[in-house]
Protein backbone atom coordinates (compact mmCIF):
# COMPACT_ATOMS: atom_id res chain seq x y z
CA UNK A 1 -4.92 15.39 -20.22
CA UNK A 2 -5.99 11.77 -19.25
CA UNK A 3 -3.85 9.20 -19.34
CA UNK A 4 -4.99 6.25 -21.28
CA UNK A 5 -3.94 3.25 -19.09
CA UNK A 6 -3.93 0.91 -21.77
CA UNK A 7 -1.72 2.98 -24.01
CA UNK A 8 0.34 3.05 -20.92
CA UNK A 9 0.20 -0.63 -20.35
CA UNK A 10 1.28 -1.50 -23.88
CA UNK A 11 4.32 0.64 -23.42
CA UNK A 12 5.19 -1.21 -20.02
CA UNK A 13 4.60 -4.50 -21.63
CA UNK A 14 7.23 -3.77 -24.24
CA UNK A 15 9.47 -3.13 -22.27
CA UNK A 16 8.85 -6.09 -20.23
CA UNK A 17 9.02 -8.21 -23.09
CA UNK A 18 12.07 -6.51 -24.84
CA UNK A 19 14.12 -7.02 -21.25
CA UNK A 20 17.40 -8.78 -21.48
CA UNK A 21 16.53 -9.51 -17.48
CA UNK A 22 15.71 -13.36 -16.43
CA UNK A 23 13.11 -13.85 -15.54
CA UNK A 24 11.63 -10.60 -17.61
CA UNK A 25 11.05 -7.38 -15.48
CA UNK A 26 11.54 -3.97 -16.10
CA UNK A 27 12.00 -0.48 -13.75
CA UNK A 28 11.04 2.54 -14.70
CA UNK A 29 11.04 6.49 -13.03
CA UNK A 30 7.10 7.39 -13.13
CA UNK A 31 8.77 11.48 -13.69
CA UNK A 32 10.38 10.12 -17.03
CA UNK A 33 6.95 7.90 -18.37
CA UNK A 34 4.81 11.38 -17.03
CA UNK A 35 7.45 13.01 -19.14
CA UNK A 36 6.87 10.92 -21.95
CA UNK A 37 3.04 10.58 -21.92
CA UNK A 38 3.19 14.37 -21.22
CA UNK A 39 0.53 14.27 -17.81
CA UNK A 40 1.29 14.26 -13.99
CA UNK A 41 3.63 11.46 -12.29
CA UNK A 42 0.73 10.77 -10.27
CA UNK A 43 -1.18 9.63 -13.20
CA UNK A 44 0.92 7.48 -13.85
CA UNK A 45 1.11 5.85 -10.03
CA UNK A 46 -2.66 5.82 -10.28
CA UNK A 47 -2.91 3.97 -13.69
CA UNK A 48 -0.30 1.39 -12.41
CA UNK A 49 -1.46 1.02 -9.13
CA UNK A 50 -4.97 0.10 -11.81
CA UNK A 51 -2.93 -2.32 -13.52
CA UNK A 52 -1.81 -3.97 -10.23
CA UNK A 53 -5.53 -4.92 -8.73
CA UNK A 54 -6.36 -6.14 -11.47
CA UNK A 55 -3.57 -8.73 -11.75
CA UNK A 56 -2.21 -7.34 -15.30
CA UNK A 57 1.33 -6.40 -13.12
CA UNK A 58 3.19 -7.81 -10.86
CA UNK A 59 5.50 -5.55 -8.64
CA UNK A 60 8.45 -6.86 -6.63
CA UNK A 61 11.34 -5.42 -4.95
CA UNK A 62 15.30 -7.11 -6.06
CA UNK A 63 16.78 -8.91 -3.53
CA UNK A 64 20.40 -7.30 -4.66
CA UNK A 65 21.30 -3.74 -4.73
CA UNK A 66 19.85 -1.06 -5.56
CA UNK A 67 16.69 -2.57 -4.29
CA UNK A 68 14.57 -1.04 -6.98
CA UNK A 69 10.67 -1.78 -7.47
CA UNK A 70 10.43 -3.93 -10.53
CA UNK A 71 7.23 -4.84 -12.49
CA UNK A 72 6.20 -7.95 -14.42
CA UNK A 73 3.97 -9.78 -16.38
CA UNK A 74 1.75 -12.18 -13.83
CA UNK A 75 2.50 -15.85 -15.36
């Protein structure tokens, strides 16, 4: 099965949007959205890693602990 990366970029959005964070960002485990979606984790790496070149995310790192990878909407 294909993953449809704009299925997959609505659901990231949402959760994006829905955060209680400030500025808005969200985390996620690509094993639970592959989970989810029902495909590989790697499909999901490559579909973000689509959504990153072309500027629709925005991935950090937290400056506090855990240091987790975050993503965001560019602004």
């Amino acid at each position: 099965m294909n993953m449809d990366k704009e299925m997959l970029y609505q659901r990231i959005e949402t959760m994006i949007i829905s955060s209680t964070n400030s500025p808005k960002y969200v985390s996620f485990s690509t094993v639970k959205m592959a989970d989810l979606f029902g495909v590989n984790p790697l499909e999901i790496e490559e579909r973000v890693n689509e959504l990153l070149e072309e500027g629709r995310l925005k991935k950090t790192q937290l400056s506090e602990l855990p240091s987790y990878e975050v993503y965001m909407l560019p602004s």
